[in-house]
N, C-alpha and C. Protein backbone atom coordinates (compact mmCIF):
# COMPACT_ATOMS: atom_id res chain seq x y z
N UNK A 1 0.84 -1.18 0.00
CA UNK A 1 0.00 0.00 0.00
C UNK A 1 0.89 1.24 0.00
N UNK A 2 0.61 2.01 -0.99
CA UNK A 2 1.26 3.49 -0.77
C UNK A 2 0.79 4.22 0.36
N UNK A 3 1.85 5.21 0.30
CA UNK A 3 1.65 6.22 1.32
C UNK A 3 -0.12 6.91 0.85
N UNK A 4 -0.01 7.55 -0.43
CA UNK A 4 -1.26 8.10 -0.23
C UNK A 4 -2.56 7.44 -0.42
N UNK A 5 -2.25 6.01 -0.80
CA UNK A 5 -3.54 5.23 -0.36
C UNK A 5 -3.66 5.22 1.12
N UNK A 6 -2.82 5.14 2.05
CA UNK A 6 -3.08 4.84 3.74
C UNK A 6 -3.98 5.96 4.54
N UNK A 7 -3.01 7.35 4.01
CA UNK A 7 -3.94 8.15 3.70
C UNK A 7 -5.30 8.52 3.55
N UNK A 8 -5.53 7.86 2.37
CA UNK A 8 -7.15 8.19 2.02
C UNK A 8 -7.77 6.97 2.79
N UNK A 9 -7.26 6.04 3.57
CA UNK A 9 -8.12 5.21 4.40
C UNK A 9 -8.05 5.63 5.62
N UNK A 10 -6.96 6.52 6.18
CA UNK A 10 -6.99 7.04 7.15
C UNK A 10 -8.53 8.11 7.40
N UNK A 11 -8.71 8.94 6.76
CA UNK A 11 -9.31 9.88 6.30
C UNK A 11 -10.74 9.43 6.16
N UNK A 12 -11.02 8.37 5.60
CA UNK A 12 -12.32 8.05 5.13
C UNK A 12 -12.78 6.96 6.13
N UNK A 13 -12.15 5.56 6.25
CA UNK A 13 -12.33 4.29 6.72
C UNK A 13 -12.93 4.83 8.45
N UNK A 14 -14.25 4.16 8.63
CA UNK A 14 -14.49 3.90 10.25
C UNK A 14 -13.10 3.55 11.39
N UNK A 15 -13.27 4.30 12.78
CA UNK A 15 -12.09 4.06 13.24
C UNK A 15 -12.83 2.37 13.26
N UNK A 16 -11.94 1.97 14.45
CA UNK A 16 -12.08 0.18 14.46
C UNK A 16 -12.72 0.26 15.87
N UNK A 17 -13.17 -1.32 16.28
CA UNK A 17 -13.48 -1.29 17.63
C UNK A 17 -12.62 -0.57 18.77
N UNK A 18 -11.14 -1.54 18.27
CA UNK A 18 -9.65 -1.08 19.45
C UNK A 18 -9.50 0.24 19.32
N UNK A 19 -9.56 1.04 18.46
CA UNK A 19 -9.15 2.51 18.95
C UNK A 19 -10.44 3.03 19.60
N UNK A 20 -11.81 2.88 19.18
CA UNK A 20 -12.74 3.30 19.91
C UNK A 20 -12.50 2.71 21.68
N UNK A 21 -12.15 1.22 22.02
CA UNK A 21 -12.34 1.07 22.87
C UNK A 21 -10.90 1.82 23.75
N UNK A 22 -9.84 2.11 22.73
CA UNK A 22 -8.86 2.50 23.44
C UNK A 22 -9.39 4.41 23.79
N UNK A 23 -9.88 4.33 23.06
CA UNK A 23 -10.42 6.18 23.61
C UNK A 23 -11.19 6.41 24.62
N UNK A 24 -11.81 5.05 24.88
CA UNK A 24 -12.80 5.38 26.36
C UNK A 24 -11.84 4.76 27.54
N UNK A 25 -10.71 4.28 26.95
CA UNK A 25 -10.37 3.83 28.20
C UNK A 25 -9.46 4.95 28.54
N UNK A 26 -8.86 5.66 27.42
CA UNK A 26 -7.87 7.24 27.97
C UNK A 26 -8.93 8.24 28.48
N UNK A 27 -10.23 7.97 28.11
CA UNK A 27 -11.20 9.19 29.15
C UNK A 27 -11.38 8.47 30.07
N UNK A 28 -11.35 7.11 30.45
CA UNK A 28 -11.81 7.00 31.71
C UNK A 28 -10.25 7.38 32.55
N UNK A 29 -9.41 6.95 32.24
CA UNK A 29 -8.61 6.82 33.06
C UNK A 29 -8.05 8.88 33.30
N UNK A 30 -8.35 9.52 32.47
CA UNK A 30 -8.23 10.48 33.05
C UNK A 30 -9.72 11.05 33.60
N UNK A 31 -10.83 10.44 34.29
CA UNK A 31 -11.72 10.57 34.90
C UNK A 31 -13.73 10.39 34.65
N UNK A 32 -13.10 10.68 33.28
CA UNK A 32 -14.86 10.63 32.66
C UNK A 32 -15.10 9.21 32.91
N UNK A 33 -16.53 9.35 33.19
CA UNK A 33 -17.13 8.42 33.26
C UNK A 33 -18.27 7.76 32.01
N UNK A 34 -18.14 6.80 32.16
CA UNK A 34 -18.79 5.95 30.91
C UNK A 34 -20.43 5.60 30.72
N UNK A 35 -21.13 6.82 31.30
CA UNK A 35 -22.45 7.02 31.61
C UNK A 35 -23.24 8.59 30.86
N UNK A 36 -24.22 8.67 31.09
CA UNK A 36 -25.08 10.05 30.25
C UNK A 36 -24.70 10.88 30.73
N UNK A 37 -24.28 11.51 31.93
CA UNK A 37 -23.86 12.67 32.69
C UNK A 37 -23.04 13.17 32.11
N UNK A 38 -21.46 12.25 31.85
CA UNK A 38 -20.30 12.51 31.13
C UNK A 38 -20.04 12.33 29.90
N UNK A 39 -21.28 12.32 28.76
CA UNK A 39 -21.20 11.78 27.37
C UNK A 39 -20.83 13.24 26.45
N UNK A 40 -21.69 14.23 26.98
CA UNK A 40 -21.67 15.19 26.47
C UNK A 40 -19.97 15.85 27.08
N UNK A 41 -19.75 16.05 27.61
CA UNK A 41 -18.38 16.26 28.50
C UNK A 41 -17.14 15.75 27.16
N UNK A 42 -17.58 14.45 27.34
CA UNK A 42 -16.36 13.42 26.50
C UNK A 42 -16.31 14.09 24.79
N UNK A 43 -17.73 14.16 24.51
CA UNK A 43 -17.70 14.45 23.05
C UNK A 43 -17.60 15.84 22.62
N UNK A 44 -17.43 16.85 23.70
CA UNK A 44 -16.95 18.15 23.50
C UNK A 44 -15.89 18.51 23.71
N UNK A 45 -15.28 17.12 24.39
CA UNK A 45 -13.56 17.62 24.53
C UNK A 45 -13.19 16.59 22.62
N UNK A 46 -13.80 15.40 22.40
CA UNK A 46 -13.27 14.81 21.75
C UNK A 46 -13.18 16.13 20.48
N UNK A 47 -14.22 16.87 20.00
CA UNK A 47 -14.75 17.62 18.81
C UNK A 47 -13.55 18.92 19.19
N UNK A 48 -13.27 19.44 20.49
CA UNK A 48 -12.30 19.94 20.82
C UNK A 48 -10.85 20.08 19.84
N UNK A 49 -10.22 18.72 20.55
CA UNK A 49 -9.13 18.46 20.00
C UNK A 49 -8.61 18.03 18.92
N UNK A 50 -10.04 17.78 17.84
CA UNK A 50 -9.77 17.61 16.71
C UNK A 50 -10.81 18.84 15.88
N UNK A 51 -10.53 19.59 16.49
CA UNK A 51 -11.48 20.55 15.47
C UNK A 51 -12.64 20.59 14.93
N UNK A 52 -13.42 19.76 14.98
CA UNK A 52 -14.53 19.76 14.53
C UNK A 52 -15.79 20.41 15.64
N UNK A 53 -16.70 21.26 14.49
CA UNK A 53 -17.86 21.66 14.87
C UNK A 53 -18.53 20.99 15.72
N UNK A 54 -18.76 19.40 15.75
CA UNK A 54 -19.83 19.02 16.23
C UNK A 54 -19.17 17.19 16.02
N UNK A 55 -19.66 16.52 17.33
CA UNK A 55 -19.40 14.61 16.95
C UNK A 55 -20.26 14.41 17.86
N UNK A 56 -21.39 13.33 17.25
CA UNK A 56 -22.53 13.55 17.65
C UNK A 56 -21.97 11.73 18.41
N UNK A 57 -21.32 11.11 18.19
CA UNK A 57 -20.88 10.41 18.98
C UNK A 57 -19.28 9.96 18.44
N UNK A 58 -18.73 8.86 19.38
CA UNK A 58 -17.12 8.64 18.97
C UNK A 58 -16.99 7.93 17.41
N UNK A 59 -18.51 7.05 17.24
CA UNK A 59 -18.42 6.39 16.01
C UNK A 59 -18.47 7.01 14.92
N UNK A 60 -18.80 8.37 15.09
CA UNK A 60 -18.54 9.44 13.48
C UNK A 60 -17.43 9.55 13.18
N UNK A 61 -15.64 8.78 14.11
CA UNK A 61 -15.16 9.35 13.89
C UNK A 61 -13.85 8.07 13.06
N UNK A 62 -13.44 8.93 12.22
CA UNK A 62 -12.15 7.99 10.81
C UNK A 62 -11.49 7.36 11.83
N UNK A 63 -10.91 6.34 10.76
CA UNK A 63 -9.40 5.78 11.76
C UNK A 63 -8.16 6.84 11.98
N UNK A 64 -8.07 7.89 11.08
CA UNK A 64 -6.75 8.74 11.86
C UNK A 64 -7.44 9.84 12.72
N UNK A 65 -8.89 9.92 12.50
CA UNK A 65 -9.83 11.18 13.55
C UNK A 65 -9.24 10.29 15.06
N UNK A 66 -9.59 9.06 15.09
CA UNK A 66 -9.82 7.86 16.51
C UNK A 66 -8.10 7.83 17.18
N UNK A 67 -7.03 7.87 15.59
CA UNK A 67 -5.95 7.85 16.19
C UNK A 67 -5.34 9.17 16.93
N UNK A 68 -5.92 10.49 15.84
CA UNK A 68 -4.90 11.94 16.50
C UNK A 68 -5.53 12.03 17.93
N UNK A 69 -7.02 11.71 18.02
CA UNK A 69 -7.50 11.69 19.59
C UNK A 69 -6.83 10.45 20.60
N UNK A 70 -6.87 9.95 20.27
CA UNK A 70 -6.17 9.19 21.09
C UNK A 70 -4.96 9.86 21.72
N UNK A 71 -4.27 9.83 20.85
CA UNK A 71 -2.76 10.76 20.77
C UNK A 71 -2.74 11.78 22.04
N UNK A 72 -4.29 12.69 21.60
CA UNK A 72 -3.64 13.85 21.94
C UNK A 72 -4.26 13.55 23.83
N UNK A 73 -5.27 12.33 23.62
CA UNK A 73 -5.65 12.17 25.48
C UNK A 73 -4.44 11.86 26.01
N UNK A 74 -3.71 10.94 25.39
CA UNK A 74 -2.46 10.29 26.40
C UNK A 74 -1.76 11.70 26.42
N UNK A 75 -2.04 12.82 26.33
CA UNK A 75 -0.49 13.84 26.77
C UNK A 75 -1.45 14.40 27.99
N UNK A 76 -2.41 13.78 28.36
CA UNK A 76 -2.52 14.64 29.65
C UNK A 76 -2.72 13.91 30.31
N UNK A 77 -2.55 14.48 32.03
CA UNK A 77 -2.21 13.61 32.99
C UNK A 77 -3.48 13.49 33.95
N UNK A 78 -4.84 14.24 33.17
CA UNK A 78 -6.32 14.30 34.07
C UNK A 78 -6.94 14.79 33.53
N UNK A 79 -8.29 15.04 34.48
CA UNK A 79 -9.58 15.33 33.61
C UNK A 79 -9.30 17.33 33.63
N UNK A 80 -8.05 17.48 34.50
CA UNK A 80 -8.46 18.83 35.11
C UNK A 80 -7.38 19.63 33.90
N UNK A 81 -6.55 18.87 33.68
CA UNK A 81 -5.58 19.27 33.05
C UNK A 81 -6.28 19.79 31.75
N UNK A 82 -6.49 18.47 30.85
CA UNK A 82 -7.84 18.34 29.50
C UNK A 82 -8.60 19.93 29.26
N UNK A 83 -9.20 19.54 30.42
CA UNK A 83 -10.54 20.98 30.44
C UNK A 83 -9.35 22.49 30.73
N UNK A 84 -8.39 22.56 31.27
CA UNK A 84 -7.98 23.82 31.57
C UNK A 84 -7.25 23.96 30.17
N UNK A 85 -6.68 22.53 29.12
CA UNK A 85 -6.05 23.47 27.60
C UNK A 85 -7.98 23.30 27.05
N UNK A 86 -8.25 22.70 26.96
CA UNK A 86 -9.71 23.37 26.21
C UNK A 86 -10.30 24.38 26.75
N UNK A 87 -9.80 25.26 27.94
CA UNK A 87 -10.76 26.61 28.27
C UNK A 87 -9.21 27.53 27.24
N UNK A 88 -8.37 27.23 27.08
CA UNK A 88 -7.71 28.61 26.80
C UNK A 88 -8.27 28.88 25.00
N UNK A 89 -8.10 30.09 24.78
CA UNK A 89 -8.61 30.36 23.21
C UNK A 89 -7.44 30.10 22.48
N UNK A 90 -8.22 29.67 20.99
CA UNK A 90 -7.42 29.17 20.09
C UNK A 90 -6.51 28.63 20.55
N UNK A 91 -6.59 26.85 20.52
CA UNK A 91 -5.85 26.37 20.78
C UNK A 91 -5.31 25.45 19.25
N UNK A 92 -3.81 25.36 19.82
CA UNK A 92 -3.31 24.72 18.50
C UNK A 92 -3.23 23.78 18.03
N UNK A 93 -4.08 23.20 16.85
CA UNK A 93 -4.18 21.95 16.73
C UNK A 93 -2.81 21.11 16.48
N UNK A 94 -2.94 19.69 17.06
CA UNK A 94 -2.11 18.61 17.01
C UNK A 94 -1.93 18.61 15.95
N UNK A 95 -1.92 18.82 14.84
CA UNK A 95 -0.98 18.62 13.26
C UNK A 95 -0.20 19.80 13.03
N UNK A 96 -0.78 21.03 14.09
CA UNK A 96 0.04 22.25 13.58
C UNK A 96 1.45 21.76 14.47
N UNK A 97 0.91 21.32 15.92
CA UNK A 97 2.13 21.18 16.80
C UNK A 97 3.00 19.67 16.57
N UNK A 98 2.19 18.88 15.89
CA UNK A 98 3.17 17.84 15.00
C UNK A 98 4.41 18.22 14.46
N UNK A 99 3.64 19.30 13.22
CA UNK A 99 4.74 19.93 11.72
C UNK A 99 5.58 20.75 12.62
N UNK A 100 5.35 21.44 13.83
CA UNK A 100 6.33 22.74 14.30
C UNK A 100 7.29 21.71 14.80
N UNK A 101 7.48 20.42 15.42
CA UNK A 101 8.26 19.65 16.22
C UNK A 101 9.31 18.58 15.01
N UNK A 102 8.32 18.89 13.77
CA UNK A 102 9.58 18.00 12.89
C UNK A 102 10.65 19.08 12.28
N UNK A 103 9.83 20.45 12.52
CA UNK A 103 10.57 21.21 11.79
C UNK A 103 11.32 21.64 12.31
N UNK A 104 11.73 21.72 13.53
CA UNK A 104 12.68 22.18 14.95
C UNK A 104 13.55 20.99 15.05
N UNK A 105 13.26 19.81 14.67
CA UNK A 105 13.86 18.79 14.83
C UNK A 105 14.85 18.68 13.42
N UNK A 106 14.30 19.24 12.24
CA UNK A 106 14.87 19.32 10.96
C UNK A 106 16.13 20.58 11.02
N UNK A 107 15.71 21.20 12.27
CA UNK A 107 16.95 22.60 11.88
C UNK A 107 18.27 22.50 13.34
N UNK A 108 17.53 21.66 13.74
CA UNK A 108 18.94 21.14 14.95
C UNK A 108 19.90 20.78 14.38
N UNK A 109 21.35 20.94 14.65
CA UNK A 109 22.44 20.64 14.25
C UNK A 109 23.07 19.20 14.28
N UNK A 110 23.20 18.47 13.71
CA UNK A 110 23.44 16.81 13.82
C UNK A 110 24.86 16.95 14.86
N UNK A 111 24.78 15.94 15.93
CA UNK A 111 25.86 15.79 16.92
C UNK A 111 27.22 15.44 15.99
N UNK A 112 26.98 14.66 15.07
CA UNK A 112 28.31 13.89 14.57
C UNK A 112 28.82 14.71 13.45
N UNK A 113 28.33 15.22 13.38
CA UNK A 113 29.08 16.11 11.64
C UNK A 113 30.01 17.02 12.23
N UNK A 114 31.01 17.13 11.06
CA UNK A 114 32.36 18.08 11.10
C UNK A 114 31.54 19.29 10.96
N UNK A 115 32.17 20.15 11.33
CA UNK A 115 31.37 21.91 11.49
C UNK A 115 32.24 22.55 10.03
């Protein structure tokens, strides 16, 4: 498979059971609970961190939508943490802060090279 076929299955294809079930288990474990109280909670942080207007549940969402969320739950360490970067404005999405970290990584000076 090419790169930009993976791509367009990333993009299009249903996530799978395992990343869905792996996304409720990074909200539970940073506190949400797996009941009606906290559904709306979960799916406004999920629509959050991936930009979107509106996810009317986790199953609207692609296999790389299921993976960048995933991603971006494991960098926090709680439910308190989560909600305090989703109160600040404009926040930067995970592909912008992806590309800024390869590109900082692209202009570092290699340890082993002659100067």
């Amino acid at each position: 498979m090419k790169l930009d076929d993976w791509r367009q299955l990333q993009a299009t294809e249903p996530a799978t059971p395992n990343q869905l079930g792996a996304v409720m288990h990074e909200f539970g474990r940073l506190g949400y609970r797996d009941n009606r109280w906290d559904r709306p909670a979960r799916l406004a942080a999920a629509s959050a961190l991936l930009h979107l207007e509106r996810l009317g549940s986790t199953r609207e969402l692609t296999m790389g939508q299921a993976g960048q969320l995933l991603h971006a739950l494991q960098g926090f360490r709680s439910r308190a943490q989560l909600e305090t970067r989703l109160r600040r404005p404009d926040p930067v999405p995970l592909a912008t802060r992806q590309a800024l970290a390869v590109l900082l990584a692209m202009q570092r000076p290699s340890s082993g090279g002659a100067s």
